[in-house]
Each structure stands twice: as C-alpha cells, then as structure tokens.
C-alpha atoms as a PDB file:
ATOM      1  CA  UNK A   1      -0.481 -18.191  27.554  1.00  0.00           C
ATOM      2  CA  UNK A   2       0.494 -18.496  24.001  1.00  0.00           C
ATOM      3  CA  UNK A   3       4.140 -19.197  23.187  1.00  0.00           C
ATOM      4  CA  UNK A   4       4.749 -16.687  20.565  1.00  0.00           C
ATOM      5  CA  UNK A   5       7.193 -19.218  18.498  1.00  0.00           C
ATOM      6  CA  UNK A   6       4.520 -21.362  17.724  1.00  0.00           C
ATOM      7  CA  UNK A   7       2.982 -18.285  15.834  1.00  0.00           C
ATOM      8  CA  UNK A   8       2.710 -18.379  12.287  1.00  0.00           C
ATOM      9  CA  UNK A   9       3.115 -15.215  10.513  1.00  0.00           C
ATOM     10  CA  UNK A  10       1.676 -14.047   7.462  1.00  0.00           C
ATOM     11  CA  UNK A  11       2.590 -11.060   5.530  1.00  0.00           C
ATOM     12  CA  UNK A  12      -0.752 -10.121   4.105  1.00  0.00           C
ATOM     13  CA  UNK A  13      -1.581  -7.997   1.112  1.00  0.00           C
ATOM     14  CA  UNK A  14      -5.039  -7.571  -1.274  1.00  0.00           C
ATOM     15  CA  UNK A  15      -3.255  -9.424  -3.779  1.00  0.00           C
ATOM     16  CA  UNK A  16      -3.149  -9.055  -7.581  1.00  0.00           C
ATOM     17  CA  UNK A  17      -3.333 -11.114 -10.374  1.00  0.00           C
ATOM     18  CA  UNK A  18       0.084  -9.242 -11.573  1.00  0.00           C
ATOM     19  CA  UNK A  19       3.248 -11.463 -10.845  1.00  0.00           C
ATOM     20  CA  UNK A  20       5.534  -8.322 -10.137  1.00  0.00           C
ATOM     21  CA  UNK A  21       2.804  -7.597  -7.015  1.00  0.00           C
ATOM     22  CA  UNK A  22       3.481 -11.549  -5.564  1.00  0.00           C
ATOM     23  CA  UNK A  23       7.229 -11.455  -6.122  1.00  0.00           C
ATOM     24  CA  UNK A  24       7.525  -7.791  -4.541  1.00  0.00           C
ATOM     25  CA  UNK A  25       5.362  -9.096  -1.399  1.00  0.00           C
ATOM     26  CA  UNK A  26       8.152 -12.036  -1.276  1.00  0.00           C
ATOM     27  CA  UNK A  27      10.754  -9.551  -1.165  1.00  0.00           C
ATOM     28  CA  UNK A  28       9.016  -8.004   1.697  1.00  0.00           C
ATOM     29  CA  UNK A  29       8.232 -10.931   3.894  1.00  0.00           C
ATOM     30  CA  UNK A  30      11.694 -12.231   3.112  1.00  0.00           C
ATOM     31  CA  UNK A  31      13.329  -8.693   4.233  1.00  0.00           C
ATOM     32  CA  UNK A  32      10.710  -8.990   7.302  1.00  0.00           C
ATOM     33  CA  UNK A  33      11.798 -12.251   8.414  1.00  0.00           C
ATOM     34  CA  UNK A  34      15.535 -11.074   8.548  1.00  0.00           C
ATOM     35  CA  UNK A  35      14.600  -8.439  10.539  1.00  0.00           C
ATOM     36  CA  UNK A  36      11.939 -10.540  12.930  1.00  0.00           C
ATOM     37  CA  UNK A  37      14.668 -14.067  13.008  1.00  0.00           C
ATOM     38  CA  UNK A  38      11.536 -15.790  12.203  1.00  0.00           C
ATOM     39  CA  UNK A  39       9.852 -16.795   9.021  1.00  0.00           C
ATOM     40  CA  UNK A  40       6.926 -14.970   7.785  1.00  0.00           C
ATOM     41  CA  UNK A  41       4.964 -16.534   4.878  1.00  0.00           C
ATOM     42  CA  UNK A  42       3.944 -14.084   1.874  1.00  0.00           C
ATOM     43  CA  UNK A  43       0.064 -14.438   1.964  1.00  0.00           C
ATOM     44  CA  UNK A  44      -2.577 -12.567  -0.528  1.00  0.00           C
ATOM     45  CA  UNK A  45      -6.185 -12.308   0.400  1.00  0.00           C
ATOM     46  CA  UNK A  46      -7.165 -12.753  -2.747  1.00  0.00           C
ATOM     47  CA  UNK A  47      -6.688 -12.461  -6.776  1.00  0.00           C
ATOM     48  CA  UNK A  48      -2.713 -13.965  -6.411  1.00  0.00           C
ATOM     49  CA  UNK A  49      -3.775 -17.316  -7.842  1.00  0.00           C
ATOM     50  CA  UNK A  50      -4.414 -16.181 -11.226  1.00  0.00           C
ATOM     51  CA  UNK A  51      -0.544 -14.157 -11.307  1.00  0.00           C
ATOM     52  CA  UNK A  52       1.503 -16.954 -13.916  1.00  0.00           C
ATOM     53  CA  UNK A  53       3.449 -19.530 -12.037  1.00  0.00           C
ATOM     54  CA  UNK A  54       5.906 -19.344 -14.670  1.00  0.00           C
ATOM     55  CA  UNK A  55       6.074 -16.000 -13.907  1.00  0.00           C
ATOM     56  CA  UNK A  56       6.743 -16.551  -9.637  1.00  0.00           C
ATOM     57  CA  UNK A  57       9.574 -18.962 -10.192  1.00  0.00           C
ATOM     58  CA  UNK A  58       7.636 -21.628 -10.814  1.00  0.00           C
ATOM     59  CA  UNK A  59       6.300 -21.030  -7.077  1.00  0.00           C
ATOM     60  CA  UNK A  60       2.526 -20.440  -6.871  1.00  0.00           C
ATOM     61  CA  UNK A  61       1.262 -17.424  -4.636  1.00  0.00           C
ATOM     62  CA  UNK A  62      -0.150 -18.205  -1.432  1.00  0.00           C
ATOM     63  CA  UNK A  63      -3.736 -17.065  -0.805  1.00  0.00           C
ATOM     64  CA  UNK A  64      -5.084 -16.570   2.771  1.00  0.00           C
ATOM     65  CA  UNK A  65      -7.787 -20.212   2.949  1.00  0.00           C
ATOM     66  CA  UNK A  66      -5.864 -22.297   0.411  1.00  0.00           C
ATOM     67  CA  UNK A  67      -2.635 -21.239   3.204  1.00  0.00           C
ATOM     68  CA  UNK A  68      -4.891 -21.774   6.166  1.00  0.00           C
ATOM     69  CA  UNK A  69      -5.948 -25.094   5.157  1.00  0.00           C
ATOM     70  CA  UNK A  70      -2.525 -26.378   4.645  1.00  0.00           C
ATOM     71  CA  UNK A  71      -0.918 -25.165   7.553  1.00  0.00           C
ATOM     72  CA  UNK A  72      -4.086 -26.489   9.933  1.00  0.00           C
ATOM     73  CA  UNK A  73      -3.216 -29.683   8.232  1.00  0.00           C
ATOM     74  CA  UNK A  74      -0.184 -29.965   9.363  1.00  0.00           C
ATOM     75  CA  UNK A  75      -1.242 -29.102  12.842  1.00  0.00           C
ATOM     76  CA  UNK A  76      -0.775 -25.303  12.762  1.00  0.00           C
ATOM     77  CA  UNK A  77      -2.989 -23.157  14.590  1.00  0.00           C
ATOM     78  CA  UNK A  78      -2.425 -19.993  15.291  1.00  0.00           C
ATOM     79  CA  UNK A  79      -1.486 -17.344  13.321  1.00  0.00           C
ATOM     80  CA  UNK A  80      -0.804 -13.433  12.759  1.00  0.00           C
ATOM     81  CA  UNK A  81      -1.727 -11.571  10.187  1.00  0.00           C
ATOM     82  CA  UNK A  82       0.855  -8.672   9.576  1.00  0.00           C
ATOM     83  CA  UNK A  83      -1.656  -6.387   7.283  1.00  0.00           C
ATOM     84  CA  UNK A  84       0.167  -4.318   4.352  1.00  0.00           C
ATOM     85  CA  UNK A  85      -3.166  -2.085   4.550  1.00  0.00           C
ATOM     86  CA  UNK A  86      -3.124   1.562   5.572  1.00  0.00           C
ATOM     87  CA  UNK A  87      -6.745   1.632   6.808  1.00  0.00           C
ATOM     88  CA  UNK A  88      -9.329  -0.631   8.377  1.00  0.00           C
ATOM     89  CA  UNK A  89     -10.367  -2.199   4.990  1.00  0.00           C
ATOM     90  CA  UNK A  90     -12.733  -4.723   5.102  1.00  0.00           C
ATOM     91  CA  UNK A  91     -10.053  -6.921   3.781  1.00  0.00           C
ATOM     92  CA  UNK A  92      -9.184  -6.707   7.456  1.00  0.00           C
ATOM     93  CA  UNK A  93     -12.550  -6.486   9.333  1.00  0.00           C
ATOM     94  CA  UNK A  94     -14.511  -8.927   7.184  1.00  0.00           C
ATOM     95  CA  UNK A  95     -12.731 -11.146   4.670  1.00  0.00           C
ATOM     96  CA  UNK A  96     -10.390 -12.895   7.515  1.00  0.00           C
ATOM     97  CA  UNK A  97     -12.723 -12.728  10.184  1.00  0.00           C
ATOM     98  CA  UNK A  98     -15.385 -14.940   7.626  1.00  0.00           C
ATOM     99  CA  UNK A  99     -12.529 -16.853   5.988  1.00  0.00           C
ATOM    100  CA  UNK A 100     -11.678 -18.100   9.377  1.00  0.00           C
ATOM    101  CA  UNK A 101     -15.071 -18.666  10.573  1.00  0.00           C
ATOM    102  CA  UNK A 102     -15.900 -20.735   7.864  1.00  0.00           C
ATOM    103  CA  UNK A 103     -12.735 -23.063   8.162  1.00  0.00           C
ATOM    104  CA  UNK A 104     -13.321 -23.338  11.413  1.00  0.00           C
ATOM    105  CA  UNK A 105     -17.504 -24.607  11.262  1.00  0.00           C
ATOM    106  CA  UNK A 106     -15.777 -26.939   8.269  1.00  0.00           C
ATOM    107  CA  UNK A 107     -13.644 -28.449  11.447  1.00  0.00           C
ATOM    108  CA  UNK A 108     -10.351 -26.599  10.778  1.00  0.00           C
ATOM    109  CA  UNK A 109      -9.132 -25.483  14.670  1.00  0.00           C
ATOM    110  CA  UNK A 110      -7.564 -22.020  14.115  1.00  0.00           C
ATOM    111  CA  UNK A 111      -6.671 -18.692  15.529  1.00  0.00           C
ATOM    112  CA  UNK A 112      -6.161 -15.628  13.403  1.00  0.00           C
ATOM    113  CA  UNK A 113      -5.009 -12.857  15.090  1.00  0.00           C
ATOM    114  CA  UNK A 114      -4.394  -9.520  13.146  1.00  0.00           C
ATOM    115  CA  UNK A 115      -1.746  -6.833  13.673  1.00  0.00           C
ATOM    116  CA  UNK A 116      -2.392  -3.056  13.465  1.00  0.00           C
ATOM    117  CA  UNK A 117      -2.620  -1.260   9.630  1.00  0.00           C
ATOM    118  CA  UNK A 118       0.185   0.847   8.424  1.00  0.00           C
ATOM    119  CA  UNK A 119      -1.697   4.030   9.729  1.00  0.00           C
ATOM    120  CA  UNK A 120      -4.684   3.508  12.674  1.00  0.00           C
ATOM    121  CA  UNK A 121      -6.424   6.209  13.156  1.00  0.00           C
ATOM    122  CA  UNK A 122      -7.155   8.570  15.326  1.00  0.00           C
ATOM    123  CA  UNK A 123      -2.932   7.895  16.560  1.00  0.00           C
ATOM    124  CA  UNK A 124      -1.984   7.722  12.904  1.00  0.00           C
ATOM    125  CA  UNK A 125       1.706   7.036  11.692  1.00  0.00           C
ATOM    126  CA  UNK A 126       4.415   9.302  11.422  1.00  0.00           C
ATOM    127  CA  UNK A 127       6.697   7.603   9.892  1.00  0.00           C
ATOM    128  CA  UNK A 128       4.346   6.598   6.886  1.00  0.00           C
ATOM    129  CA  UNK A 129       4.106  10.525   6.532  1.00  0.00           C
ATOM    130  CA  UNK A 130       7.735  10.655   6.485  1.00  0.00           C
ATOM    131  CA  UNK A 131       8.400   7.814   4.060  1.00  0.00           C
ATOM    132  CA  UNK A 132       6.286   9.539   1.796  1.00  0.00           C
ATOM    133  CA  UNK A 133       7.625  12.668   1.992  1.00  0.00           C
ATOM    134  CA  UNK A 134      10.733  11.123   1.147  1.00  0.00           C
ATOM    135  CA  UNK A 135       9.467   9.628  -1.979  1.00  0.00           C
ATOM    136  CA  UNK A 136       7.650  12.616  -3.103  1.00  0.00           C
ATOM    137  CA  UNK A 137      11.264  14.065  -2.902  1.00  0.00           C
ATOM    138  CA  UNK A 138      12.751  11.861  -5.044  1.00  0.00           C
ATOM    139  CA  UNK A 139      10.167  12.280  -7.357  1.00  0.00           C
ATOM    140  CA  UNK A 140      10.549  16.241  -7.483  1.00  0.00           C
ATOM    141  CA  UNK A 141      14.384  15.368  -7.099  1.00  0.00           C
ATOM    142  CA  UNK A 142      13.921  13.772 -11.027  1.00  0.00           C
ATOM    143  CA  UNK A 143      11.763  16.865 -11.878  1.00  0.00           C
ATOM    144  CA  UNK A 144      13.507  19.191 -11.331  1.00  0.00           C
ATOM    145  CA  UNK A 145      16.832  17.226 -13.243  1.00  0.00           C
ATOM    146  CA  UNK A 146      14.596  16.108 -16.277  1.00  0.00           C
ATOM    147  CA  UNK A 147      13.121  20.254 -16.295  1.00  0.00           C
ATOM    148  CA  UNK A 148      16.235  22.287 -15.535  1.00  0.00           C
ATOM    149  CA  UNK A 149      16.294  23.320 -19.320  1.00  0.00           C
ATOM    150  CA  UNK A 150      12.727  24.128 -19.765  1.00  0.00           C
ATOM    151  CA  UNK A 151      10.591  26.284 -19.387  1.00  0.00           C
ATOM    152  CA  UNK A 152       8.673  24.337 -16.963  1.00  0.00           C
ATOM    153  CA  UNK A 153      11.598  24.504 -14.604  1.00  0.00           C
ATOM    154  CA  UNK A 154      10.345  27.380 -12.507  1.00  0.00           C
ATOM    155  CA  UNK A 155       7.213  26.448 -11.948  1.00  0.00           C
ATOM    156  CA  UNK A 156       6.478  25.606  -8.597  1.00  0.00           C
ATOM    157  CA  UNK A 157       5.857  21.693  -8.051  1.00  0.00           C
ATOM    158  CA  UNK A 158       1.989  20.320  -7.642  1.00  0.00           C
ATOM    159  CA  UNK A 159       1.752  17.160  -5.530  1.00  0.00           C
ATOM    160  CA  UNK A 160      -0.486  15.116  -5.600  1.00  0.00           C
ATOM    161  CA  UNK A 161      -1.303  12.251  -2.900  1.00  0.00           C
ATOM    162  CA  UNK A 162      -3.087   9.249  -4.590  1.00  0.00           C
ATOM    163  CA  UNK A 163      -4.453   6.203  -3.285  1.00  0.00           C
ATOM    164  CA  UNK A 164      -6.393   3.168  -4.619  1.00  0.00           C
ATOM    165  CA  UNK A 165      -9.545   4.603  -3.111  1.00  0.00           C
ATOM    166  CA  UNK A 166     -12.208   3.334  -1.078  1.00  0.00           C
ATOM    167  CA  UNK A 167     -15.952   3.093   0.098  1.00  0.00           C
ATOM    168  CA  UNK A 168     -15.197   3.202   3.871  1.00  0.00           C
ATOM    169  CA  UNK A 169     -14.475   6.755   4.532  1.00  0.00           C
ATOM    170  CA  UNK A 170     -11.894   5.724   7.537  1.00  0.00           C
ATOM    171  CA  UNK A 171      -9.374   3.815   4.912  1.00  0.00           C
ATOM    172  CA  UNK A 172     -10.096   7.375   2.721  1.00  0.00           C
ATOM    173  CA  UNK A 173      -9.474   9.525   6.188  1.00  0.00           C
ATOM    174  CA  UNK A 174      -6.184   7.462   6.247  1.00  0.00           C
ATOM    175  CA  UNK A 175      -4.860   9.806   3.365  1.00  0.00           C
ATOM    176  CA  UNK A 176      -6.375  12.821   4.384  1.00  0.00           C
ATOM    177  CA  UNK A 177      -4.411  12.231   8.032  1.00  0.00           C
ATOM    178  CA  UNK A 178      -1.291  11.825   5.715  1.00  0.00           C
ATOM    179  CA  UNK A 179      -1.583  14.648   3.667  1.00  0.00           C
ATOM    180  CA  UNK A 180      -2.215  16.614   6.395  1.00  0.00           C
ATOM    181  CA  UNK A 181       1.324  15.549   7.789  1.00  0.00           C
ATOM    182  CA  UNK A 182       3.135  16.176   4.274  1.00  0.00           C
ATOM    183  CA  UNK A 183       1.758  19.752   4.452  1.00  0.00           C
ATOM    184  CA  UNK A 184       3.832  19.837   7.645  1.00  0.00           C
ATOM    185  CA  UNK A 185       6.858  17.966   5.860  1.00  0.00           C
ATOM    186  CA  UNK A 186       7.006  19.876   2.636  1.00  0.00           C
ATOM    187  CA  UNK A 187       8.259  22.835   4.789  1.00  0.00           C
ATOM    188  CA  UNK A 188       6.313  24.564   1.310  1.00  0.00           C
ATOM    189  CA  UNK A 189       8.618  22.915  -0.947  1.00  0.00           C
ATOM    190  CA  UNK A 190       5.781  21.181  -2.235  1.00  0.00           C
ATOM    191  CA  UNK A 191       2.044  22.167  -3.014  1.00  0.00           C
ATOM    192  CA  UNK A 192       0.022  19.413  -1.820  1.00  0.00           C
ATOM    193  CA  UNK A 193      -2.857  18.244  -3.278  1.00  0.00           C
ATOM    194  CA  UNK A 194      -4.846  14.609  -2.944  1.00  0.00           C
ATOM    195  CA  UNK A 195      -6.560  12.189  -5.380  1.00  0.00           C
ATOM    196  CA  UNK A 196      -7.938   8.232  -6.039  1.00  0.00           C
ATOM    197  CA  UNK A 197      -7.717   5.721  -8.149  1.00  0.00           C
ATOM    198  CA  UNK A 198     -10.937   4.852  -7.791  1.00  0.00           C
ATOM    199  CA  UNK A 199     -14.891   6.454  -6.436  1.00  0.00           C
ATOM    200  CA  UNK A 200     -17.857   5.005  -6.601  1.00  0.00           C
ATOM    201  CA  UNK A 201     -20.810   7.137  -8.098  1.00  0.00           C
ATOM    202  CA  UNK A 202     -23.056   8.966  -5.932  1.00  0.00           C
ATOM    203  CA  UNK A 203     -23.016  11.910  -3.892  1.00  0.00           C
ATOM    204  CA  UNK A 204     -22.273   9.013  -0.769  1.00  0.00           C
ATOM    205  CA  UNK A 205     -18.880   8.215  -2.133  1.00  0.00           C
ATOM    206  CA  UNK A 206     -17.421  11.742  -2.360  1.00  0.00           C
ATOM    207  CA  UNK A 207     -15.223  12.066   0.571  1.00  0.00           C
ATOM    208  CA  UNK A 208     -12.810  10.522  -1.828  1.00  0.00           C
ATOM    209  CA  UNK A 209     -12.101  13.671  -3.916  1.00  0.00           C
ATOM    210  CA  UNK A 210     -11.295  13.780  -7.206  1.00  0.00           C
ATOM    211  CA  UNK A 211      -9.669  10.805  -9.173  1.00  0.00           C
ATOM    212  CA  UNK A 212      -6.195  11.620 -10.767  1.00  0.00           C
ATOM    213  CA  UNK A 213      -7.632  11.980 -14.087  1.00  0.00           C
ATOM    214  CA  UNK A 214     -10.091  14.347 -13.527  1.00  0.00           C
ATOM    215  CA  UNK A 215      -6.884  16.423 -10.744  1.00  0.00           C
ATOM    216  CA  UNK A 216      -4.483  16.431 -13.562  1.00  0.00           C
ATOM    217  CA  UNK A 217      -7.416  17.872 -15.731  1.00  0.00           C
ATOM    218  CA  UNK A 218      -7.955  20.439 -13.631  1.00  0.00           C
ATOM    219  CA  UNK A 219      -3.737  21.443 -12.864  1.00  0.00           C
ATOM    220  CA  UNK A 220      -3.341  21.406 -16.493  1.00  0.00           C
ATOM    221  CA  UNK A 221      -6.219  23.450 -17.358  1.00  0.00           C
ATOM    222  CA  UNK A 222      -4.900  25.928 -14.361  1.00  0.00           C
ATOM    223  CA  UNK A 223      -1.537  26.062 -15.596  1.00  0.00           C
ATOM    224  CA  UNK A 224       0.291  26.089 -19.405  1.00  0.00           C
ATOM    225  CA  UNK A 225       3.526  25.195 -18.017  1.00  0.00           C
ATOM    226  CA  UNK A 226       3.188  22.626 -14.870  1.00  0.00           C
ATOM    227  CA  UNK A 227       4.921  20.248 -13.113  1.00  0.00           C
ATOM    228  CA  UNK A 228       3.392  17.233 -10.600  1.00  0.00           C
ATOM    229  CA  UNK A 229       4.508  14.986  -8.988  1.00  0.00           C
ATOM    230  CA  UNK A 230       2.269  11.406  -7.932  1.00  0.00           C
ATOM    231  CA  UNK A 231       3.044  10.685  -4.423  1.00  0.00           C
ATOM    232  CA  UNK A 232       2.000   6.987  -4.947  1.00  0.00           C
ATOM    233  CA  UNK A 233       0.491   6.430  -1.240  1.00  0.00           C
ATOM    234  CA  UNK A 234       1.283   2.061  -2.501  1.00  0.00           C
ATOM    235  CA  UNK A 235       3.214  -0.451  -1.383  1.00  0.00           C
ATOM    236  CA  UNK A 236       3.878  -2.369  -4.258  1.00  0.00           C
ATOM    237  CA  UNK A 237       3.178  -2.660  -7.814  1.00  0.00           C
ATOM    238  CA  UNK A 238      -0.497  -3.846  -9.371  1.00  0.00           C
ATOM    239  CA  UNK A 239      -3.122  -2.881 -11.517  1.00  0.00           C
ATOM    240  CA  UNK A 240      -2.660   0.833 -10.316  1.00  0.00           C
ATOM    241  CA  UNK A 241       0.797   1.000  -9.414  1.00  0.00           C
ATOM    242  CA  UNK A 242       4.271  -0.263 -10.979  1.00  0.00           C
ATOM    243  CA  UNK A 243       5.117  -0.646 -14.200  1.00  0.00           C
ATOM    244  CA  UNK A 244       2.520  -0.489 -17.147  1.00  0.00           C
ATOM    245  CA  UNK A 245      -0.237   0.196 -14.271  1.00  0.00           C
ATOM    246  CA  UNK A 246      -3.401   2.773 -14.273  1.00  0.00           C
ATOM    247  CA  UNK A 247      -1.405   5.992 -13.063  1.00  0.00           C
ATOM    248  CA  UNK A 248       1.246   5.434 -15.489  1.00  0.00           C
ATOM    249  CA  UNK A 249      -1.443   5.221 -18.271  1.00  0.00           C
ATOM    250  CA  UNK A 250      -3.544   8.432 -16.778  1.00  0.00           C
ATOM    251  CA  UNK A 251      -0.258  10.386 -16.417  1.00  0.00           C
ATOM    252  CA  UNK A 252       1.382   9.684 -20.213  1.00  0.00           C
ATOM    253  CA  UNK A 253      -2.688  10.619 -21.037  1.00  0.00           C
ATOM    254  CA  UNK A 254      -2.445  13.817 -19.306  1.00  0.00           C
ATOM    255  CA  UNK A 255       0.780  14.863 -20.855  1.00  0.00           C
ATOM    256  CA  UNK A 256      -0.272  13.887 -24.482  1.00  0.00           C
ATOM    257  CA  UNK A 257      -3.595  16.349 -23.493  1.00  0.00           C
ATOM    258  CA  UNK A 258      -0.915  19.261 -22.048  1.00  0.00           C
ATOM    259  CA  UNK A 259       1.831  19.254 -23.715  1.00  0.00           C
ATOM    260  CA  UNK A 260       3.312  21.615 -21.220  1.00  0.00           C
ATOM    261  CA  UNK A 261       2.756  19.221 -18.450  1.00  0.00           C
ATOM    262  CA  UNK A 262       5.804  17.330 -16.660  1.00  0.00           C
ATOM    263  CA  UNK A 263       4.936  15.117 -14.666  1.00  0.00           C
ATOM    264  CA  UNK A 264       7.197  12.211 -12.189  1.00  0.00           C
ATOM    265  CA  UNK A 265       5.836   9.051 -10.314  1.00  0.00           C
ATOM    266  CA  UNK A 266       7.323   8.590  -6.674  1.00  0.00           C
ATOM    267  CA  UNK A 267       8.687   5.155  -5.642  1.00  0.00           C
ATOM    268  CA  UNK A 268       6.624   2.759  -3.429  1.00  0.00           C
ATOM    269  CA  UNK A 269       6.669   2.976  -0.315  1.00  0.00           C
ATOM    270  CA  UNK A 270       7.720  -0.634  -0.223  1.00  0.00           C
ATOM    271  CA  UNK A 271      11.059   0.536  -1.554  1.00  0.00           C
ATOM    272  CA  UNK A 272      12.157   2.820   1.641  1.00  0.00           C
ATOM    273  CA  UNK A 273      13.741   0.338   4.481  1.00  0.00           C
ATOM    274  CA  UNK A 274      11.754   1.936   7.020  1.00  0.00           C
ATOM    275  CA  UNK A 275       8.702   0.544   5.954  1.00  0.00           C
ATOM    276  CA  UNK A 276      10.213  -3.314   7.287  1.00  0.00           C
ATOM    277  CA  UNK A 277      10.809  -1.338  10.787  1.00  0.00           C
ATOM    278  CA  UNK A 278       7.593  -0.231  10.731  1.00  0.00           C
ATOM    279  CA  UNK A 279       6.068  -3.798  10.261  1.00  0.00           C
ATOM    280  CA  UNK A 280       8.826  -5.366  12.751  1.00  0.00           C
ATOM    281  CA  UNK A 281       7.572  -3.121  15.333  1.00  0.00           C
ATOM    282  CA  UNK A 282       3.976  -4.037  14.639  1.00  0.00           C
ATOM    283  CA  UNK A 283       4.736  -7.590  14.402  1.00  0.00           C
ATOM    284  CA  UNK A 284       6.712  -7.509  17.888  1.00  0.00           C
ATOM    285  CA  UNK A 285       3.845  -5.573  19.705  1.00  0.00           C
ATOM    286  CA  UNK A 286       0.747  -8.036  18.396  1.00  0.00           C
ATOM    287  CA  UNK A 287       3.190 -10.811  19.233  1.00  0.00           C
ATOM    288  CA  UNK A 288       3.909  -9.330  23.310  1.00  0.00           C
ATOM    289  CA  UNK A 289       0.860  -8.557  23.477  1.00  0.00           C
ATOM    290  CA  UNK A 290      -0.346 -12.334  23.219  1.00  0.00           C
ATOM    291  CA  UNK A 291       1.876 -13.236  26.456  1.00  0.00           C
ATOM    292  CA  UNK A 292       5.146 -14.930  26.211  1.00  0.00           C
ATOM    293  CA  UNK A 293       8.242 -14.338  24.957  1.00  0.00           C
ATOM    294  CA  UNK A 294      10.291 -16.399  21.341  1.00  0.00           C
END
C-alpha cells in the first residue's frame, strides 16, 4: 500500500513561454497546497523554460522531466499529477506516459500517477459550468455598466464560449458538454454561442466550430449594434488568454471592423476560489484511491 505522504504532487499545466502563465500556476499550487496541508510543486509540461527568469523572481519554471529527474535524484518516486486540463489531451495520455517511460529505461525508478481533468466526460463537471457562468456574468455585469448610455445598451447579450481548441474531438466535446450546461445557467439571460482559438484545416477538424474571428465576423455582420461577451473557457493567462494575448487582439480587431460592436472578456477561471476546491477534491480522491491515509 502506498503511504500517500510520500506522494509528490505536481500541479500540472501545458505551460507557456509567457512569465504571467508560470507565476499564475504558482499562485495556484501555492493556494492548492493551503487547502491540501501539503506542498504541491508548480510543474509545466512544456514551453515554461523559455518564460524570463528575471521575470519569475529570479526562480526558473519547473518543467515535467527536468522536475522528474531531480526529485528521482533525491530519492523521490512517486508522484501525482494534478492536471489543469479540461479534456483528455494528449498532454495527459501521451506526453507523461512517454516522459516517464523514457526516464525510467534511462534507470530513473518512478511512478506517475495522474488525477482526473477539470471536466471527464461522459460525468462531466458542474461546477466548471457554474464557474463559468459566473464569469460570463461578470463580464455582461461590465457590459452592461460600460453600455448603459448607448445605444448598444438594449441589445440583447451574445456569448460566446471559447477555448484553445483541439484535434481530439473529446477535449472539443469538453466545451460542447459545458455550453450545453450554460444554456441551462443563463436562465436566457445570455445567448450562447461557442468558438476556438485554434482548427486545423480539413473537413476532419471541424467539430471545432468556428474560430472567434471568423464568430465575431459573423455577430457583427448580423447585427449594427451588438454586444458579446468571451466566456474565456482558460485557466490562466498565455498566448491566447491574459493580457496582450490572441483574443484580446481578435476582439479590439473586431471592434475597429464594427464600430457598433461592444464587446467584454470574462475572468479566468483560475480567478474564482472554487476552482482550488475543485482540484482539492480531485487531489484527495486520486490520493484515497492509492490506499492509505496522510
């Protein structure tokens, strides 16, 4: 039986060469570990070694073989992987399965374990759903403030669910599951609409809809007088999200193309408390499920 406190857990996310993505999964795995008692190391699966140490406190990011490595040399061996994914991306299913595979035919002895993804299908997860209906609110919330002395202000608010986007269509069925919840949610306070960052071409890839680009194109060709609101379906800043990312770019676009457009970005989901009780509870349940108790 495995003693659970000799468990090493990692907070894992895609990573991003942006130092605002490292230091927001720090704040994350820090507010995890209060809520766990434990510590939980920050770990990207990739791309987080190029972010500026200058820019991380002088601290460099953790990616997943560099940490695996270390820790194994200093007798570690078994670990969980807490996944900040919302679908069974190969991040999950391939990357650490290989990554560990190789350490371990290069002699390193270690156990990877990985918790569930913010939203396994077919069960799915409620409160994601409800997390992002509360961002979508604050979003309109903003709207409807920056509006109120427009002409805009009566027109009924477009929203539109947008994630990174994905080859596997069961990460994409992830946000189809959601949206279908946030039609629930929106009690019609909302018209609900879905879109990705990012497709690949060919008819293969299309169960990812249409990009936000080309949906904003279309609402503002529909409508003179509009307003949307991005339900960012992210956990933390990057090349997409955050500050100075894609859908802030494609948005200001949109509105230089439609003047008539208003537009608001909801926060990340990172920044609603729930989202640590969600990742306690799947921490605790990977961790019982091993056998023992901390």
């Amino acid at each position: 039986m495995q003693d659970q406190g000799k468990t090493t857990i990692m907070l894992v996310d895609n990573g991003s060469s942006r130092a605002d993505a490292t230091l927001a999964l720090r704040r994350l795995s820090d507010a995890l570990a209060r809520g766990l008692g434990r510590p939980v190391h920050p770990v990207s699966l990739a791309h987080s070694s190029k972010a500026p140490v200058e820019a991380l406190g002088g601290r460099p990011a953790d990616t997943l073989e560099p940490f695996l490595l270390r820790q194994a040399a200093a007798g570690v061996r078994d670990f969980l992987a807490v996944p900040l994914f919302f679908g069974p991306s190969r991040a999950l299913t391939t990357l650490i399965p290989q990554t560990v595979a190789r350490l371990s035919a290069a002699g390193a002895t270690l156990r990877v374990e990985v918790a569930d993804e913010l939203c396994p299908l077919p069960r799915g997860e409620p409160r994601l759903a409800e997390i992002l209906d509360r961002a979508i609110r604050t979003a309109m919330h903003r709207l409807n403030t920056e509006t109120v002395n427009t002409g805009t202000a009566e027109a009924r608010i477009q929203a539109l669910l947008v994630d990174h986007g994905s080859p596997i269509p069961e990460v994409s069925a992830v946000r189809h599951w959601l949206a279908a919840r946030l039609e629930h949610l929106s009690r019609g306070d909302y018209q609900l609409g879905e879109a990705a960052m990012e497709r690949r071409p060919g008819a293969q890839y299309a169960f990812n809809g249409a990009l936000l680009a080309e949906a904003l194109e279309a609402i503002g060709q529909q409508q003179t007088q509009a307003r949307v609101v991005i339900g960012m379906q992210f956990i933390g800043p990057g090349r997409h999200a955050g500050r100075d990312g894609d859908v802030e770019r494609i948005c200001q676009q949109a509105r230089e193309r439609f003047p008539g457009l208003a537009i608001s970005i909801s926060p990340l989901l990172g920044d609603d408390a729930a989202l640590i009780d969600l990742l306690i509870e799947r921490t605790e349940q990977r961790l019982h499920a091993q056998g023992g108790t901390s």
